[in-house]
C-alpha atoms as a PDB file:
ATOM      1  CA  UNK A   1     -19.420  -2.955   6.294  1.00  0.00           C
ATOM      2  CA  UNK A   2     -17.320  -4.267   9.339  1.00  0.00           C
ATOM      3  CA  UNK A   3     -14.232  -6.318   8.723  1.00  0.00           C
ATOM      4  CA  UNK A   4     -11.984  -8.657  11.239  1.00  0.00           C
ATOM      5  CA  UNK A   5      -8.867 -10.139  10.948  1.00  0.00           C
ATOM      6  CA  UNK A   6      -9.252 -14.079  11.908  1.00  0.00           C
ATOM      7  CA  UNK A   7      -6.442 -16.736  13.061  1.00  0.00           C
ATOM      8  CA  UNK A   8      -8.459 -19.556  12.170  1.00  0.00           C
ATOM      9  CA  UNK A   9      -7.265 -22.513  14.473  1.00  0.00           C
ATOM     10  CA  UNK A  10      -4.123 -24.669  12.877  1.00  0.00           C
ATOM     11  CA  UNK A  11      -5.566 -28.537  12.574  1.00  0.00           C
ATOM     12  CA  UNK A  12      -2.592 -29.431  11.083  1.00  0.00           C
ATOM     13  CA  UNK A  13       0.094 -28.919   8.062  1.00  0.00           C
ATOM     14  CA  UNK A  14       1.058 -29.469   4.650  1.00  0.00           C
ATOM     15  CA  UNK A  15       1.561 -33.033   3.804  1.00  0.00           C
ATOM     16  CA  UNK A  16       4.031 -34.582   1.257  1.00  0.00           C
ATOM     17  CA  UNK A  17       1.948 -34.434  -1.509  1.00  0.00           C
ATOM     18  CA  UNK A  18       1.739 -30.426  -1.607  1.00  0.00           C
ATOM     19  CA  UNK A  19       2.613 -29.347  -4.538  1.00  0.00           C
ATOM     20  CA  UNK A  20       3.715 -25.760  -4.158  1.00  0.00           C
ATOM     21  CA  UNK A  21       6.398 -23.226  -5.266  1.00  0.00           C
ATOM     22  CA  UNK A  22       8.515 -21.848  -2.499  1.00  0.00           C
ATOM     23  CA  UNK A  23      11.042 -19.346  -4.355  1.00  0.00           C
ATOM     24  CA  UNK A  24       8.595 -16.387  -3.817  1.00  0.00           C
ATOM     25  CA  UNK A  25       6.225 -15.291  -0.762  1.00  0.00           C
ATOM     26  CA  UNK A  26       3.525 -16.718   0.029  1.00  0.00           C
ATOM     27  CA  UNK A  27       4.623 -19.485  -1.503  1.00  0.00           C
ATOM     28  CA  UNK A  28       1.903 -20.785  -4.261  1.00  0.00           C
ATOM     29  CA  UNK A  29       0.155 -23.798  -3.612  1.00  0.00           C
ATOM     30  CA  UNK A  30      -0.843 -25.620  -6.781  1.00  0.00           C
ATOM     31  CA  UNK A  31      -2.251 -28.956  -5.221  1.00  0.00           C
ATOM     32  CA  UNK A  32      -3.329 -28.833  -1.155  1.00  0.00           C
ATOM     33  CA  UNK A  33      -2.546 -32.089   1.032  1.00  0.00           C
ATOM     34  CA  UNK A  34      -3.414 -31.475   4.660  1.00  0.00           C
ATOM     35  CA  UNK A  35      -2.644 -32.980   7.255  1.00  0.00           C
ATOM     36  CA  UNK A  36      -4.564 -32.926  10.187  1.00  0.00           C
ATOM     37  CA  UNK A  37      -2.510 -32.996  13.471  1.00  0.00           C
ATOM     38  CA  UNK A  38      -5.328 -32.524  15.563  1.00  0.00           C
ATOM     39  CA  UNK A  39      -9.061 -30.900  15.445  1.00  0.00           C
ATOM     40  CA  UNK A  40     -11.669 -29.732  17.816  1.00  0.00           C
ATOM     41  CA  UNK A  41     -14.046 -28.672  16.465  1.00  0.00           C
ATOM     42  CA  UNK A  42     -13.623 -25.758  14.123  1.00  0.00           C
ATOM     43  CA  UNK A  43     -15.167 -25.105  10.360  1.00  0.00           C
ATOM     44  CA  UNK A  44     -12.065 -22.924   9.353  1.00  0.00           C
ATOM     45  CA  UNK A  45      -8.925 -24.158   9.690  1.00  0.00           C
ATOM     46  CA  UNK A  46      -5.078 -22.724   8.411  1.00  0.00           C
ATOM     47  CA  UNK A  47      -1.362 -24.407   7.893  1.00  0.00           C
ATOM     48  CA  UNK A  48       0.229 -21.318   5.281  1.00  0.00           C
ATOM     49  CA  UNK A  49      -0.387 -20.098   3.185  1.00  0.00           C
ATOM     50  CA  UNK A  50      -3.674 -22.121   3.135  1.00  0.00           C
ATOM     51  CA  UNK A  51      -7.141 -22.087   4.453  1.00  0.00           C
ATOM     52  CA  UNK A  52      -9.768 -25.009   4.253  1.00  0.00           C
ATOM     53  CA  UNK A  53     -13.292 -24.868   4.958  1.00  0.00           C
ATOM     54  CA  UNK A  54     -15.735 -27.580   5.975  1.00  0.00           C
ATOM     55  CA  UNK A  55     -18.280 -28.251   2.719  1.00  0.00           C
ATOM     56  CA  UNK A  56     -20.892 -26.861   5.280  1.00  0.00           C
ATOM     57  CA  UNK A  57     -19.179 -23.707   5.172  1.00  0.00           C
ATOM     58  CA  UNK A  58     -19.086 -24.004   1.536  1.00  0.00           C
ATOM     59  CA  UNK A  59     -22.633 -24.889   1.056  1.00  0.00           C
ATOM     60  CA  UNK A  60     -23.614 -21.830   3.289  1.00  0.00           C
ATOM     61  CA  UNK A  61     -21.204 -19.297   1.385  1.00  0.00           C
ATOM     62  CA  UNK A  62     -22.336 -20.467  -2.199  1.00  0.00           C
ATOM     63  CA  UNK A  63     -25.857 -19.654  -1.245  1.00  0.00           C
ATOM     64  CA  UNK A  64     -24.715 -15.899  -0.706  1.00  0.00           C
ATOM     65  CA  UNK A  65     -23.548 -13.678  -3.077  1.00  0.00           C
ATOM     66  CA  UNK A  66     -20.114 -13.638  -1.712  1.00  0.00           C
ATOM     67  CA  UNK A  67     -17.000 -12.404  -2.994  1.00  0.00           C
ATOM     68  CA  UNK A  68     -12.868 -12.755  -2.399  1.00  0.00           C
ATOM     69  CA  UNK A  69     -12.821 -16.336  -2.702  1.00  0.00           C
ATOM     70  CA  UNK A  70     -12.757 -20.167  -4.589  1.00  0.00           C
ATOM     71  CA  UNK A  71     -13.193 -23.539  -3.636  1.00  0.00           C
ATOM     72  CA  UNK A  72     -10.944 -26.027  -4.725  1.00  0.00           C
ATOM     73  CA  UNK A  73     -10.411 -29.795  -3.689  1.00  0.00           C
ATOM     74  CA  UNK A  74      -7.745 -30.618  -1.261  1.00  0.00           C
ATOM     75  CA  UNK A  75      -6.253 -33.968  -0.190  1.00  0.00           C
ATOM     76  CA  UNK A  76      -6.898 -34.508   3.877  1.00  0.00           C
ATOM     77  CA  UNK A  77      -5.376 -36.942   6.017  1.00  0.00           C
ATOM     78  CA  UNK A  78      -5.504 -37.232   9.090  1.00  0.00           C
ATOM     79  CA  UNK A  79      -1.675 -37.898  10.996  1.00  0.00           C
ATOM     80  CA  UNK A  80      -1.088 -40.921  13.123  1.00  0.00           C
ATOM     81  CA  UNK A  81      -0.025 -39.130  16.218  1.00  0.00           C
ATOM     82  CA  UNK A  82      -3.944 -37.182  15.494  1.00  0.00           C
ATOM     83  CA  UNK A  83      -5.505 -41.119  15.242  1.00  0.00           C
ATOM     84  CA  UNK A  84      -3.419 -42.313  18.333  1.00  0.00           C
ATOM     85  CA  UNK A  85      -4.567 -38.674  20.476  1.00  0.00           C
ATOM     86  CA  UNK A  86      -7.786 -39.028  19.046  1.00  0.00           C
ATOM     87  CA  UNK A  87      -9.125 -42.283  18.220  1.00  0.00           C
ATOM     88  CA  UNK A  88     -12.396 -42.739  16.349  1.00  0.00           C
ATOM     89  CA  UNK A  89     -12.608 -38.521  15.113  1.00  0.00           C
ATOM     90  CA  UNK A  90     -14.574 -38.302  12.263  1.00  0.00           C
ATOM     91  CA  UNK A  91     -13.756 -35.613  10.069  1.00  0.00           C
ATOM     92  CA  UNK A  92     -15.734 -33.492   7.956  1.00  0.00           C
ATOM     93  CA  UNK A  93     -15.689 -33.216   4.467  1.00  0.00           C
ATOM     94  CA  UNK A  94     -13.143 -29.966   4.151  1.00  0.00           C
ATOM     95  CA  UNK A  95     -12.188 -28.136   0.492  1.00  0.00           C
ATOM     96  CA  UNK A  96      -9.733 -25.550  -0.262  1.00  0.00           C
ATOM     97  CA  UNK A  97     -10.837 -22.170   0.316  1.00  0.00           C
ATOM     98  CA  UNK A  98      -8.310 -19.778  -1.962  1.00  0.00           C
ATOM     99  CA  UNK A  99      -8.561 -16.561  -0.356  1.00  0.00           C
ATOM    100  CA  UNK A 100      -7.932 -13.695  -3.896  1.00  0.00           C
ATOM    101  CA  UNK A 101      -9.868 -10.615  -2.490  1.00  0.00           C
ATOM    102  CA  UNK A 102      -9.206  -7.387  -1.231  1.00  0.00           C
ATOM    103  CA  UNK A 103      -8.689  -6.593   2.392  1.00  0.00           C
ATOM    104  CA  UNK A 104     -11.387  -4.392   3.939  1.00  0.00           C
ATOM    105  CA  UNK A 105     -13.434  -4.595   0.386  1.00  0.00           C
ATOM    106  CA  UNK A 106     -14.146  -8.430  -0.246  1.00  0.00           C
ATOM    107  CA  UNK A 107     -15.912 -10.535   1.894  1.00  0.00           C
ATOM    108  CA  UNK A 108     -12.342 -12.073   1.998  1.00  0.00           C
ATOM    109  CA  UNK A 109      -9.114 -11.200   1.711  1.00  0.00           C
ATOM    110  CA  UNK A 110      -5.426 -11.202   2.813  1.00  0.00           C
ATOM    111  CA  UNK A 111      -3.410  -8.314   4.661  1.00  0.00           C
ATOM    112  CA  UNK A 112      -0.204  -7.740   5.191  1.00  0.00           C
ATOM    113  CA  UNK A 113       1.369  -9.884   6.603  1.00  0.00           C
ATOM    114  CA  UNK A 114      -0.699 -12.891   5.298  1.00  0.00           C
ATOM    115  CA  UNK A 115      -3.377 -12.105   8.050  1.00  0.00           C
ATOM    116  CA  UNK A 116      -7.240 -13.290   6.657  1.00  0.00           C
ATOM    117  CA  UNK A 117      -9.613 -10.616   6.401  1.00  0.00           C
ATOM    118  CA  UNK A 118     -13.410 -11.567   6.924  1.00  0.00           C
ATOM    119  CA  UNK A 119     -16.603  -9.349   6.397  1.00  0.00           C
ATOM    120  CA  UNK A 120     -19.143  -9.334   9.768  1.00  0.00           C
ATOM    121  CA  UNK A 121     -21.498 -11.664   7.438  1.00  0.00           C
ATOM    122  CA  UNK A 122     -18.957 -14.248   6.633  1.00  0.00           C
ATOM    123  CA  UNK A 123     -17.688 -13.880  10.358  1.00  0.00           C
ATOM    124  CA  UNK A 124     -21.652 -14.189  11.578  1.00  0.00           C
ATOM    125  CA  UNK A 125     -21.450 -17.563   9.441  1.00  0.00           C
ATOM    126  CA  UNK A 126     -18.270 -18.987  10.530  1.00  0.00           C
ATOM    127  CA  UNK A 127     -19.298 -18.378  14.348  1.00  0.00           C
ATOM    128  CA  UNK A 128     -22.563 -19.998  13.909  1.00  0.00           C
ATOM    129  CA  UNK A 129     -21.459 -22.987  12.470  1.00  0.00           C
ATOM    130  CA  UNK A 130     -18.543 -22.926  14.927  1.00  0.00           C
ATOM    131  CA  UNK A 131     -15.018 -21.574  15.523  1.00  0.00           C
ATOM    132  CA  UNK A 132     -14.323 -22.618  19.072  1.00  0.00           C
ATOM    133  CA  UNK A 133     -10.751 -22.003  18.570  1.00  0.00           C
ATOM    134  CA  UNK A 134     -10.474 -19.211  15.598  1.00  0.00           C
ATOM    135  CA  UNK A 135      -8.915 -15.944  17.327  1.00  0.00           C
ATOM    136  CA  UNK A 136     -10.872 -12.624  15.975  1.00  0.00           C
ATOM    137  CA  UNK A 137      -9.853  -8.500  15.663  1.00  0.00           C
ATOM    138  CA  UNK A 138     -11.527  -5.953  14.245  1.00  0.00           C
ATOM    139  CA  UNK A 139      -9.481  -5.038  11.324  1.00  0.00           C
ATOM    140  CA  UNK A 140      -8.606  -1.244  10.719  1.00  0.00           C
ATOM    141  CA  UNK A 141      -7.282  -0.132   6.335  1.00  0.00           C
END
């Protein structure tokens, strides 16, 4: 199977109610607030040491026999410089998509340095449903 490293496009950031633990690296995120700075478009998006994915994504991925990864629910707000640049954006439902695979084995997983690694099928989904601004390698072991 091919793999590719992906940069999926940064919406946004952690908000205040994150709950995470920052004495080691990646720090580890225990409850997810995101907030969205801006988005155009794209059904992956990052702040770290997170990754969300719209629940289209997570429909699509649950009906494959996929591996590397969770859901989980994540608080999402959208900023009000994002509301003032872009008035009337509806958002799509996003969750938490908790990356625990193995790089180059799982359909995800994280490589040093805290780069996401994607199989082609998961990458074949994600570009269907649309990563207009996700930048994508092909990712050598």
């Amino acid at each position: 199977m091919q793999y590719f490293k992906i940069w999926p496009n940064v919406a946004g950031g952690l908000g205040n109610h994150t709950v995470l633990d920052s004495s080691v690296h990646p720090p580890i995120v225990t409850k997810l607030h995101y907030e969205v700075e801006g988005w155009f478009g794209d059904v992956i998006v990052t702040t770290f040491p997170c990754f969300l994915v719209t629940e289209e994504v997570q429909r699509a991925l649950q009906k494959m026999d996929f591996s590397g990864a969770t859901f989980a629910e994540a608080e999402v707000t959208v900023s009000e410089e994002c509301q003032e640049d872009q008035p009337g954006l509806k958002l799509p439902p996003f969750v938490w998509l908790k990356v625990n695979g193995k790089a180059g084995r799982d359909d995800f997983g994280i490589a040093i340095p805290f780069r996401l690694v994607i199989s082609r099928r998961i990458l074949d989904l994600l570009e269907t449903l649309g990563i207009p601004f996700a930048v994508v390698e092909t990712y050598q072991e």
